[in-house]
Protein backbone atom coordinates (compact mmCIF):
# COMPACT_ATOMS: atom_id res chain seq x y z
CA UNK A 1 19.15 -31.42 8.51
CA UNK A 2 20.14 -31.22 5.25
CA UNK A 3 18.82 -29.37 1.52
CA UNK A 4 18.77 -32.88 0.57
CA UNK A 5 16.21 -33.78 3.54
CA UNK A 6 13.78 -31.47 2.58
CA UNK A 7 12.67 -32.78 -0.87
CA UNK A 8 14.06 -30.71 -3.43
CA UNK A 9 15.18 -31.66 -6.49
CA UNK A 10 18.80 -32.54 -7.81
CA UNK A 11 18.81 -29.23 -10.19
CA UNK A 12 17.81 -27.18 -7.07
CA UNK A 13 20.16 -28.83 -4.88
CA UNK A 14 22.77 -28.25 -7.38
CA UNK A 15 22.22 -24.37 -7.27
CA UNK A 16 21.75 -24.12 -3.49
CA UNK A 17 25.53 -26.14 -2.94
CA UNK A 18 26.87 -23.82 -5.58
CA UNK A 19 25.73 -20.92 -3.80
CA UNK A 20 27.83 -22.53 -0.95
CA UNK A 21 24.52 -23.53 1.40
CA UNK A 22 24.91 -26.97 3.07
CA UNK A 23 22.26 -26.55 5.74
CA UNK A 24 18.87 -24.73 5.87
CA UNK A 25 18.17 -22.23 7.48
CA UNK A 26 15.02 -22.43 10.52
CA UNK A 27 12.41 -20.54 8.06
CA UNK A 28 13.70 -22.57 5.29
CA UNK A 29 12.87 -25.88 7.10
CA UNK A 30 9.87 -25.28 8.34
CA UNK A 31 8.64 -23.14 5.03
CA UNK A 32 9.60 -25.43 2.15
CA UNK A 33 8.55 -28.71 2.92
CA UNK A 34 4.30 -27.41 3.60
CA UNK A 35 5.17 -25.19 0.45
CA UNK A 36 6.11 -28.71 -1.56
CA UNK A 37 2.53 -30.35 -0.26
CA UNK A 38 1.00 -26.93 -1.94
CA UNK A 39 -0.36 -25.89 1.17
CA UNK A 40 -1.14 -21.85 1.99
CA UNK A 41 1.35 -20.52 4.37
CA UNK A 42 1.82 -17.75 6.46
CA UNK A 43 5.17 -16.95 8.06
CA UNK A 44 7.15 -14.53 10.06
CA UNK A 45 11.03 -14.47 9.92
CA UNK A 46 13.24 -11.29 10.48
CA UNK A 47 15.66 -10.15 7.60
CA UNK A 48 18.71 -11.82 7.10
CA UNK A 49 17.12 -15.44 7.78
CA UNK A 50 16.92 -16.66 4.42
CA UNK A 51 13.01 -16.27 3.97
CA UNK A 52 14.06 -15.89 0.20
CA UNK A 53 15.10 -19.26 -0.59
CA UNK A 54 12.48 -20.18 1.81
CA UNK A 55 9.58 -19.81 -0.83
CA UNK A 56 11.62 -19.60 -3.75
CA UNK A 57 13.54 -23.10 -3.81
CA UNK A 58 9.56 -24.79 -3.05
CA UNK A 59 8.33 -22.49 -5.89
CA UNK A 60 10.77 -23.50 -8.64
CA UNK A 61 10.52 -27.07 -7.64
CA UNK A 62 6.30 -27.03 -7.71
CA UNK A 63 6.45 -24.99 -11.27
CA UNK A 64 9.28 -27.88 -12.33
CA UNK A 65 7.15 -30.12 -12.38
CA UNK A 66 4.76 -29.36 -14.58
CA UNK A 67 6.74 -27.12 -17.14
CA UNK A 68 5.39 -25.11 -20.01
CA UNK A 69 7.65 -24.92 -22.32
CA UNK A 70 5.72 -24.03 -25.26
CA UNK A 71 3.67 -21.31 -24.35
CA UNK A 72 4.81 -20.09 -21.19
CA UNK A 73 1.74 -17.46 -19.11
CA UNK A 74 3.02 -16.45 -15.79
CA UNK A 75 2.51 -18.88 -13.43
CA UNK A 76 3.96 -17.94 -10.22
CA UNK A 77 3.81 -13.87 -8.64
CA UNK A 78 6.13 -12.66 -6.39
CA UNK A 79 4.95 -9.21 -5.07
CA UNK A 80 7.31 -6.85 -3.18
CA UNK A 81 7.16 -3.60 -1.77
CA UNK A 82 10.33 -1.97 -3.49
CA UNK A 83 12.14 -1.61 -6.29
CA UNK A 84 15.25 -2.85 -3.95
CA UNK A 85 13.59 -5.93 -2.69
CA UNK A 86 12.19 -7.00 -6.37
CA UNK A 87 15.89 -6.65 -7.48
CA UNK A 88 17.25 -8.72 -4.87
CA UNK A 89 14.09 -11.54 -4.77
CA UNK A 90 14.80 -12.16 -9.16
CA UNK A 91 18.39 -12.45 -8.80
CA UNK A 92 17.48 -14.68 -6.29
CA UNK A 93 15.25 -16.84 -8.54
CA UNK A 94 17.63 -16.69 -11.19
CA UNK A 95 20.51 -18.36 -9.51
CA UNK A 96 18.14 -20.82 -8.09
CA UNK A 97 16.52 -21.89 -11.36
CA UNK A 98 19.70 -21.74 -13.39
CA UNK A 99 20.07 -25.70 -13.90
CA UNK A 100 16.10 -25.61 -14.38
CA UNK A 101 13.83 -24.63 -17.65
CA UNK A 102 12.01 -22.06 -16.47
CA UNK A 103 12.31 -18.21 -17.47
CA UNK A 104 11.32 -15.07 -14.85
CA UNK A 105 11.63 -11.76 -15.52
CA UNK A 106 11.23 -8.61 -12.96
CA UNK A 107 9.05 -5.37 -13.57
CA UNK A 108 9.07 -1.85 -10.65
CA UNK A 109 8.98 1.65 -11.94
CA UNK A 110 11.43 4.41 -12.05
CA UNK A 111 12.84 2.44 -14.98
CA UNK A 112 11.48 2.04 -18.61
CA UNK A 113 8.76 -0.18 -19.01
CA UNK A 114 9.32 -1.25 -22.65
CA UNK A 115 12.12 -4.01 -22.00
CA UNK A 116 10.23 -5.41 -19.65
CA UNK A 117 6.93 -5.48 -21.27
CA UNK A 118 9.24 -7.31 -24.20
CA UNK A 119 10.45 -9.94 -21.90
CA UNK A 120 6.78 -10.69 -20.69
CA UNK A 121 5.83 -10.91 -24.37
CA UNK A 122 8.56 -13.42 -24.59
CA UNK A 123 7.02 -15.49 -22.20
CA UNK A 124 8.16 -16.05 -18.54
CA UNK A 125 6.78 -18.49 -15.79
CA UNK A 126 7.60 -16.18 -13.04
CA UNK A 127 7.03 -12.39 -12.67
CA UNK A 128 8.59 -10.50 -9.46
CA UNK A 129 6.57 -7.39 -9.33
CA UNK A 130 5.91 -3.76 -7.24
CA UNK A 131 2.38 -3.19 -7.34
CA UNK A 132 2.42 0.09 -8.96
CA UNK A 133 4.06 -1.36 -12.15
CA UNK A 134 2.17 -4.39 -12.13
CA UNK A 135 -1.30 -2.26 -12.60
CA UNK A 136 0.40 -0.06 -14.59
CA UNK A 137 0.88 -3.25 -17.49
CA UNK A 138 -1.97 -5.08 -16.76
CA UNK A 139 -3.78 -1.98 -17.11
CA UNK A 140 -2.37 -1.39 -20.75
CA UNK A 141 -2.70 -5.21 -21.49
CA UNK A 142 0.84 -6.13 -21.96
CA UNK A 143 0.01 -9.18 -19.05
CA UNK A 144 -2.20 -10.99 -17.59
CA UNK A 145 -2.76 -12.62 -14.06
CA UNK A 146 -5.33 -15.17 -15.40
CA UNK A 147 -3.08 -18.48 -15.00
CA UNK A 148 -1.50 -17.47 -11.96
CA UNK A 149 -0.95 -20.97 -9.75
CA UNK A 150 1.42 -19.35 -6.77
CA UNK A 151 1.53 -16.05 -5.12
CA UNK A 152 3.47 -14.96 -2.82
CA UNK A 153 3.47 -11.52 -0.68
CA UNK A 154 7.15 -11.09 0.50
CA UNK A 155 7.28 -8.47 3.49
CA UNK A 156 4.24 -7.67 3.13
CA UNK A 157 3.64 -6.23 6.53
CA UNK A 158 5.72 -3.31 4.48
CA UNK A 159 3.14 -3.28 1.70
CA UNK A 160 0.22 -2.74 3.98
CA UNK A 161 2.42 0.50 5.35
CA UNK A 162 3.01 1.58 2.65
CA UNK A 163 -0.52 1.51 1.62
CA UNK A 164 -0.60 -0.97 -0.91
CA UNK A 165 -3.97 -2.87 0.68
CA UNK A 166 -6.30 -1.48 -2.54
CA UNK A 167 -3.81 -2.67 -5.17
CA UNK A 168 -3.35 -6.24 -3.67
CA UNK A 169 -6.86 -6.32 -3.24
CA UNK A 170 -7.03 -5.09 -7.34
CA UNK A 171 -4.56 -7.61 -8.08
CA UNK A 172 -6.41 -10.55 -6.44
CA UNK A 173 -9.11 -10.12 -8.54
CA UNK A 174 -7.25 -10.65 -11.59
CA UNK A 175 -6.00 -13.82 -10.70
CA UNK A 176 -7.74 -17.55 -10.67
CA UNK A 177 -9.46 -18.12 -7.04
CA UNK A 178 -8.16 -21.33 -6.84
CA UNK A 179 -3.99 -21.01 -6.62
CA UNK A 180 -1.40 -21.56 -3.78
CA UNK A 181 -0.50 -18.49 -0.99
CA UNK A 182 2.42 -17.68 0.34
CA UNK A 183 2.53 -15.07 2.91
CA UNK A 184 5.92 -13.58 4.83
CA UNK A 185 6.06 -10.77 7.10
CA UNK A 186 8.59 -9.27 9.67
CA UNK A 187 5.62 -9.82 12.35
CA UNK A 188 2.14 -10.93 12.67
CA UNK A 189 0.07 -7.99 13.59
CA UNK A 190 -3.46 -7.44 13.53
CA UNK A 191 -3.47 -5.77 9.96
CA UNK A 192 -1.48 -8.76 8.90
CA UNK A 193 -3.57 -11.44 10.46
CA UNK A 194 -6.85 -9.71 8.38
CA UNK A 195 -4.75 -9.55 5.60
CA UNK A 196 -3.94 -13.41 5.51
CA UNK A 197 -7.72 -14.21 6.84
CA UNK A 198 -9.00 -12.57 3.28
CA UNK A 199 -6.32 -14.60 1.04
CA UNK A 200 -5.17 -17.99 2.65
CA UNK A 201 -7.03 -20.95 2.51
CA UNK A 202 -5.99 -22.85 5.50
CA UNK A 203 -2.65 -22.03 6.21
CA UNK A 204 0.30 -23.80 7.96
CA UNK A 205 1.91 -21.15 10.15
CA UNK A 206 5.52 -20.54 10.71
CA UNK A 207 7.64 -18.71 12.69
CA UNK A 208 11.31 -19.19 13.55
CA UNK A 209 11.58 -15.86 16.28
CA UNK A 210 9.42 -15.10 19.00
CA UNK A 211 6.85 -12.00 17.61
CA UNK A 212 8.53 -8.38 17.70
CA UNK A 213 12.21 -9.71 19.64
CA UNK A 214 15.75 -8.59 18.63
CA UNK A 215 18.37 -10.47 17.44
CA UNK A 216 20.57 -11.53 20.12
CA UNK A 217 23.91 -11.28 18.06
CA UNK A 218 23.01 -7.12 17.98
CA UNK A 219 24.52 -5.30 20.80
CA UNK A 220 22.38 -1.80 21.30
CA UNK A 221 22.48 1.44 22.91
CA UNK A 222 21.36 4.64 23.11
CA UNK A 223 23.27 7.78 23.17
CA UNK A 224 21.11 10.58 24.60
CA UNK A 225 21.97 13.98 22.89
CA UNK A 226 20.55 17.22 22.29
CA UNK A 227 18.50 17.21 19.33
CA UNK A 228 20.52 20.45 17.30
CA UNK A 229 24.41 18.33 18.03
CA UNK A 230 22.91 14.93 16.70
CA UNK A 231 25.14 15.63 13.54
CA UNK A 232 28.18 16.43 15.24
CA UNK A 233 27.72 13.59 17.67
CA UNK A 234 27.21 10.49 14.80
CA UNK A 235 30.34 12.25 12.66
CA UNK A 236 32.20 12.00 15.97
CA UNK A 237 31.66 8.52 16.23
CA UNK A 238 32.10 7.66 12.79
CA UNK A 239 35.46 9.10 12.32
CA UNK A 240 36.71 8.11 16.02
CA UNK A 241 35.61 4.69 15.46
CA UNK A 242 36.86 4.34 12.07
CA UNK A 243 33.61 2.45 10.27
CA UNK A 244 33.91 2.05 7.12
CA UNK A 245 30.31 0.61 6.52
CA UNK A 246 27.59 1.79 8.76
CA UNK A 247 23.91 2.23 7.49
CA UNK A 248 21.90 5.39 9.32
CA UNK A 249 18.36 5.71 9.18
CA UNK A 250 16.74 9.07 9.32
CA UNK A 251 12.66 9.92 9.32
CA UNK A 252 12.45 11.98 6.07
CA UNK A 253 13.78 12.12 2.33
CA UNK A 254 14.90 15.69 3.25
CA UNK A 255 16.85 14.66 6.75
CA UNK A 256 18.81 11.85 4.67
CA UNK A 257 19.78 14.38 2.18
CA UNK A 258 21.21 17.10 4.50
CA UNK A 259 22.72 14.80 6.96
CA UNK A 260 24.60 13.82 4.08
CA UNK A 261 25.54 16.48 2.94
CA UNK A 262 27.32 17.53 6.28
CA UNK A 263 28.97 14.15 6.74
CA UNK A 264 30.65 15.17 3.34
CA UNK A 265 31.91 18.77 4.01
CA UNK A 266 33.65 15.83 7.43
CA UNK A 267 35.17 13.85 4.53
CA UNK A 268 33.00 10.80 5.29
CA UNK A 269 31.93 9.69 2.12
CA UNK A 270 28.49 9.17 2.09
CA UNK A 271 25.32 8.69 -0.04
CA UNK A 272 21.64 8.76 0.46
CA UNK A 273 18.87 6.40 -0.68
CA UNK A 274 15.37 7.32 -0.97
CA UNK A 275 12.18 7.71 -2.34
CA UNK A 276 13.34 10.94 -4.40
CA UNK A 277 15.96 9.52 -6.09
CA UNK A 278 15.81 8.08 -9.32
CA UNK A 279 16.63 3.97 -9.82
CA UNK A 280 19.49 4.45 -11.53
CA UNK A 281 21.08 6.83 -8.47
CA UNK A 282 19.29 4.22 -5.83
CA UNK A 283 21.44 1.47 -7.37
CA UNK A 284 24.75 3.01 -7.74
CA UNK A 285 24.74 4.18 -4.22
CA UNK A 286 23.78 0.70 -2.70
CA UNK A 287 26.40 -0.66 -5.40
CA UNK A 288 29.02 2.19 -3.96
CA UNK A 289 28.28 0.98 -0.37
CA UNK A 290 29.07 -2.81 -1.19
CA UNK A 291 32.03 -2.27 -2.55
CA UNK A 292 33.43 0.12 0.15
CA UNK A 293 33.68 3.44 -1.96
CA UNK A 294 31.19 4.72 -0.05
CA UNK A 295 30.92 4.22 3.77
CA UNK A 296 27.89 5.57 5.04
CA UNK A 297 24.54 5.06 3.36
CA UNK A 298 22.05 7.03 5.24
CA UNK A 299 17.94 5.64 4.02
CA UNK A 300 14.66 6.17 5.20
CA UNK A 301 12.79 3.08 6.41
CA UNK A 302 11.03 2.43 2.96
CA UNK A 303 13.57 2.66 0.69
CA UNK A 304 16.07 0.46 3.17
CA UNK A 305 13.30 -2.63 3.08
CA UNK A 306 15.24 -5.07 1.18
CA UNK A 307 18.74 -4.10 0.71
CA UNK A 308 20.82 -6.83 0.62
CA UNK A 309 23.83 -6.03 2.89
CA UNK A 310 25.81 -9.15 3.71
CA UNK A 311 27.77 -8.95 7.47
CA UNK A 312 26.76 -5.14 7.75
CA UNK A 313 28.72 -4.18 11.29
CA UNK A 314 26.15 -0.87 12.07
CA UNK A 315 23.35 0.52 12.00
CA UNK A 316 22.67 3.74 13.29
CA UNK A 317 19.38 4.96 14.36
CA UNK A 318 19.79 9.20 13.85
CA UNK A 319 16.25 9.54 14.82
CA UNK A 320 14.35 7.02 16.39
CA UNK A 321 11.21 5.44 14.35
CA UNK A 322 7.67 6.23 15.76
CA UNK A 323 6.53 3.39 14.95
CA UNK A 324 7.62 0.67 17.50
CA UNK A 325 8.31 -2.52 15.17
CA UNK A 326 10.31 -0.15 12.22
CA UNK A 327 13.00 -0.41 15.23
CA UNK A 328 13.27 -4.13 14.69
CA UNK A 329 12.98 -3.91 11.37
CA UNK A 330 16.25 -1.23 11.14
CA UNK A 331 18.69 -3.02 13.76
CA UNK A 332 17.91 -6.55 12.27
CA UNK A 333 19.76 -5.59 9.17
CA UNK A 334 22.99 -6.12 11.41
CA UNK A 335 23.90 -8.84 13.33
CA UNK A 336 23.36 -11.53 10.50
CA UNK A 337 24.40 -15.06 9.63
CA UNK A 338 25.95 -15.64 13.05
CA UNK A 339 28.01 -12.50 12.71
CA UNK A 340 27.64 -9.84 15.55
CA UNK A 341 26.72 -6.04 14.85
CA UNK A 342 26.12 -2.73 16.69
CA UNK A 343 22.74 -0.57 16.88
CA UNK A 344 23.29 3.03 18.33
CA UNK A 345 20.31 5.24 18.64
CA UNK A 346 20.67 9.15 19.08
CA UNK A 347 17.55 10.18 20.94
CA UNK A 348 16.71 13.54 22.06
CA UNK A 349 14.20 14.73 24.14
CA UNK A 350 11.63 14.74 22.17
CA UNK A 351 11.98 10.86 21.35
CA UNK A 352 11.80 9.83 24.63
CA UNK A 353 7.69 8.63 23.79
CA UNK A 354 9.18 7.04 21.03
CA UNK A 355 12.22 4.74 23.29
CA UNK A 356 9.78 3.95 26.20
CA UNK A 357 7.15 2.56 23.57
CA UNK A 358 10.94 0.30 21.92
CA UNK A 359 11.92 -0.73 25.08
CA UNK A 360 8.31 -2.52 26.18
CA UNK A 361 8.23 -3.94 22.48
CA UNK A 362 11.71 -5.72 22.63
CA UNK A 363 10.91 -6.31 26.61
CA UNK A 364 14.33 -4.68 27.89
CA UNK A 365 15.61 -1.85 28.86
CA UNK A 366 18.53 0.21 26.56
CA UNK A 367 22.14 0.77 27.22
CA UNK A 368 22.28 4.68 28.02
CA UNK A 369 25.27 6.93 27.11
CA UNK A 370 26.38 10.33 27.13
CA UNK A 371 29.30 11.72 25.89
CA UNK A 372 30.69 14.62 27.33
CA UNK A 373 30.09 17.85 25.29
CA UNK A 374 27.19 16.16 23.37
CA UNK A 375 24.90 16.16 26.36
CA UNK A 376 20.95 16.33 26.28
CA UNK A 377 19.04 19.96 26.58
CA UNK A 378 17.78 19.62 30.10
CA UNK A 379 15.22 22.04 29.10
CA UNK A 380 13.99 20.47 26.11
CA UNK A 381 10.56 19.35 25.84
CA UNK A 382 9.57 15.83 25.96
CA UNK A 383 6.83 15.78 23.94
CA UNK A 384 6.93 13.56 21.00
CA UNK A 385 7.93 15.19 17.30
CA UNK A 386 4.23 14.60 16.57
CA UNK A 387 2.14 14.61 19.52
CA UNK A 388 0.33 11.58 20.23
CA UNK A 389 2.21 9.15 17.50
CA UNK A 390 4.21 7.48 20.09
CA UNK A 391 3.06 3.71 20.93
CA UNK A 392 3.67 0.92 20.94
CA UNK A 393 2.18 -1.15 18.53
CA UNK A 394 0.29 -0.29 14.88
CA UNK A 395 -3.10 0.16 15.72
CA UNK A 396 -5.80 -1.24 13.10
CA UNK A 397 -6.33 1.68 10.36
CA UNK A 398 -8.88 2.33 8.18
CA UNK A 399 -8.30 1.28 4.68
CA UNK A 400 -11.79 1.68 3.34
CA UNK A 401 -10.35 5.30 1.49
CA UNK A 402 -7.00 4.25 -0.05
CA UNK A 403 -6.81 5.24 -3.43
CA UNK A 404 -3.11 4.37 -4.93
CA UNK A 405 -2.05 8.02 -4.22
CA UNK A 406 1.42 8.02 -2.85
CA UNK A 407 -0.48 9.36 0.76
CA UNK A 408 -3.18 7.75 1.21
CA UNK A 409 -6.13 9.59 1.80
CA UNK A 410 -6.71 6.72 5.41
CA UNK A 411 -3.69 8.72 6.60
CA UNK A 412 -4.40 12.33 5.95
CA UNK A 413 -7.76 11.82 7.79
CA UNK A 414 -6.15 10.42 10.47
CA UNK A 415 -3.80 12.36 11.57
CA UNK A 416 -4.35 11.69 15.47
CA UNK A 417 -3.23 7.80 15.20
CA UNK A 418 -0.62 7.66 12.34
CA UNK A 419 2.08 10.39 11.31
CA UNK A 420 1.98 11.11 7.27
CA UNK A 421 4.92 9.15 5.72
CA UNK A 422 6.80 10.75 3.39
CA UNK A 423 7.09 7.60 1.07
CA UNK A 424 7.97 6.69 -2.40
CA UNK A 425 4.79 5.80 -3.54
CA UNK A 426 6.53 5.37 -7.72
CA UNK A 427 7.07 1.59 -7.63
C-alpha cells in the first residue's frame, strides 16, 4: 500500500516523500482513511509507530479543504500531555503542511506566554496545546475554542495519569458539540474506554498491536541486584559495554538527579530530564543526547512521554515502574522502525511485586542475570517500595476531586491503590 492509496492530497504527498516515507505505516493505514470520511476514532498504537502522521496527514488534508484564509480561528486542537510531545507533534505539522496554506502555532508552559499569545492573535488554523497553558490563555481571553472542527487527544492514556481528566473535561466545554474526535492511546484501559465513551460519537476503532504486548524487535532482561550497588552495577555496564546512547528511567525527580550525578564523578556524561527542570534545560539536554555529547539521559516516566529518539539502542530500567503498563511504555522507546534494541531492568528485592505483576502483563517470563559481585541481599525484604502498589493493571480511580493541582487531591486520598507521583504538573 502506498501514501498515494490512501487519499491524500498531492501537497501532502509531496511532504510525506520528502520526508523520505514511501509506505504507511499499520496505524497510519488503518487511521487516515476513517479520519478522511470525518469519522470519530479511537486508536491504540505503541510509540515509535508513526501515530503522528497518522492523524496529522488526515487533519491537514480535512482543514485543506475548506481553508480560511482571511480570518483564520483555530480550527483543529491537538492536546498533549508534555511540553516534549507538543514540541515534537508541531514540528510534525509543520513539515507536513509546508506545501499547504494553513498556519499552526504551539503553546506549553515553562516558557513565556507572550509570543505565543502574538502568534494566536495572528491567526492560526491549528493550535498544539498542554492543558495547563491552554486554560491559562483562554482564561485571560487571548483564544478561543468556539470554532473548533477537530480534536484530537494524543497519548492521552498519559493525560488521564497525569491527572488532566478535569481540564479536558473544562476544555470540552469550550468547544462546539458538534466537531470530529480523534483519540490515541498506548492501551485501551478501562479509564480510557470511559474517557472515549464521554467524547466520541461512534467511533471506528483501531489497533495495530495486540493490548499491553512488547515489541518483538526488544530483547529484555533483568539483572537482579542489591538495591544499595544498583549504581555501581548500571555504570559497570555502561562503561564495559561502551554505549554511547542509552536512556535510564528512574521513579523520582530526585533519583534522576543523583544517579546522575554519580555517573559523572565515572566520566559518563550524562544529563537528567524532569519535571524540575526548566524548558530551556529540558531541551538542551534532549538536544545534547541526539547529537551524542551526552550519552546517558536518565528521565522519569512523565517527562520521557514523547521524546523523539530515532534508533535509540537502550533503555535501562534503574528501578522498575509500579505501574504495570509504564513498563511497555519505557522499553517501547527502543527497538523502533525495524531496528533492534536492548531493555535491562535492575530489580532488587523489593521490586519483585512489581516484575511478577510485568511478567503476567507482557505474558512471559524475564531473562534473569546476576553478575558476580553485584549479587541480590538474600536478606532483603520483598515487600514492595510502597506496600500494596504492586499490580497489575490501573485500577478505575476516582476523579470526582481533581482540582488542576499538580497532585491531585483523587491521589492523596487514596493512598492504598495508587502511589503519589511526583509529576510536573507546570505544562
Amino acid at each position: 500500500m502506498s501514501f498515494h492509496s490512501l487519499g491524500l492530497s498531492e501537497a501532502l504527498l509531496k511532504a510525506v516523500s520528502k520526508k523520505g516515507y514511501t509506505t504507511p505505516s499499520p496505524i497510519q493505514q488503518k487511521a487516515i482513511p476513517p479520519i478522511l470520511e470525518g469519522k470519530d476514532i479511537l486508536a491504540s498504537a505503541q510509540t515509535g509507530t508513526g501515530k503522528t502522521a497518522g492523524f496529522t496527514l488526515p487533519l491537514l488534508q480535512l482543514l485543506s479543504e475548506n481553508s480560511k484564509e482571511k480570518f483564520r480561528p483555530i480550527r483543529a486542537l491537538i492536546l498533549t500531555p508534555t511540553r516534549e510531545l507538543a514540541a515534537q507533534v508541531y514540528a510534525n505539522v509543520k513539515e507536513y503542511s509546508e506545501f499547504l496554506n494553513l498556519r499552526s502555532a504551539v503553546i506549553f508552559g515553562g516558557v513565556n506566554q507572550k509570543p505565543q499569545a502574538a502568534t494566536i492573535r495572528q491567526g492560526i488554523d491549528i493550535l498544539v496545546a498542554t492543558p495547563g497553558r491552554l486554560l491559562d490563555l483562554q482564561n485571560q481571553g487571548l483564544l478561543s475554542l468556539k470554532r473548533v472542527e477537530i480534536l484530537v487527544l494524543d497519548e492521552a492514556d498519559r493525560m488521564l495519569d497525569m491527572g488532566f481528566l478535569r481540564d479536558i473535561e473544562r476544555i470540552m466545554n469550550m468547544m462546539p458539540e458538534k466537531r470530529q474526535n480523534l483519540m490515541f492511546s498506548a492501551t485501551f484501559s478501562k479509564d480510557i474506554k470511559k474517557l472515549a465513551h464521554g467524547i466520541l460519537k461512534h467511533p471506528v476503532q483501531v489497533e495495530v498491536t495486540p493490548e499491553n504486548t512488547t515489541v518483538d524487535a526488544i530483547n529484555q532482561k533483568v539483572y537482579r541486584v542489591a538495591k544499595g550497588l544498583k549504581t555501581d552495577l548500571i555504570i559497570k555496564l555502561i562503561l564495559e559495554g561502551n554505549w554511547k546512547q542509552v536512556l535510564v528511567f528512574t521513579r523520582t525527580k530526585h533519583g534522576a538527579n543523583k544517579l546522575c550525578e554519580k555517573m559523572g564523578k565515572a566520566g559518563i556524561k550524562a544529563a537528567a530530564i524532569h519535571g524540575n527542570k526548566s524548558q530551556g534545560a529540558r531541551t538542551k539536554a534532549l538536544a545534547g543526547f541526539k547529537s551524542g555529547n551526552v550519552s546517558v539521559l536518565v528521565a522519569t516516566d512523565i517527562a520521557a512521554r514523547g521524546l523523539d529518539i530515532p534508533l535509540l539502542p537502550h533503555v535501562i530500567n534503574f528501578e522498575l515502574p509500579n505501574i504495570s503498563e509504564d513498563y511497555v511504555h519505557r522499553i517501547g522507546r527502543t527497538g523502533r522502525a525495524g531496528a533492534s534494541g536492548e531493555a535491562l531492568s535492575l530489580v532488587s528485592a523489593d521490586e519483585t511485586t512489581f516484575l511478577r505483576d510485568i511478567e503476567t502483563l507482557i505474558e512471559m517470563k524475564l531473562p534473569v542475570e546476576i553478575v558476580e559481585g553485584f549479587e541480590p541481599d538474600p536478606n532483603a525484604s520483598t515487600v514492595p517500595i510502597k506496600p500494596g502498589q504492586g499490580r497489575q493493571h490501573r485500577s478505575p480511580r476516582n476523579t470526582s476531586n481533581n482540582s488542576g493541582n499538580s497532585n491531585r487531591s483523587s491521589n492523596r486520598n487514596n493512598k492504598s491503590r495508587r502511589p503519589k507521583r511526583n509529576n510536573d504538573r507546570r505544562n
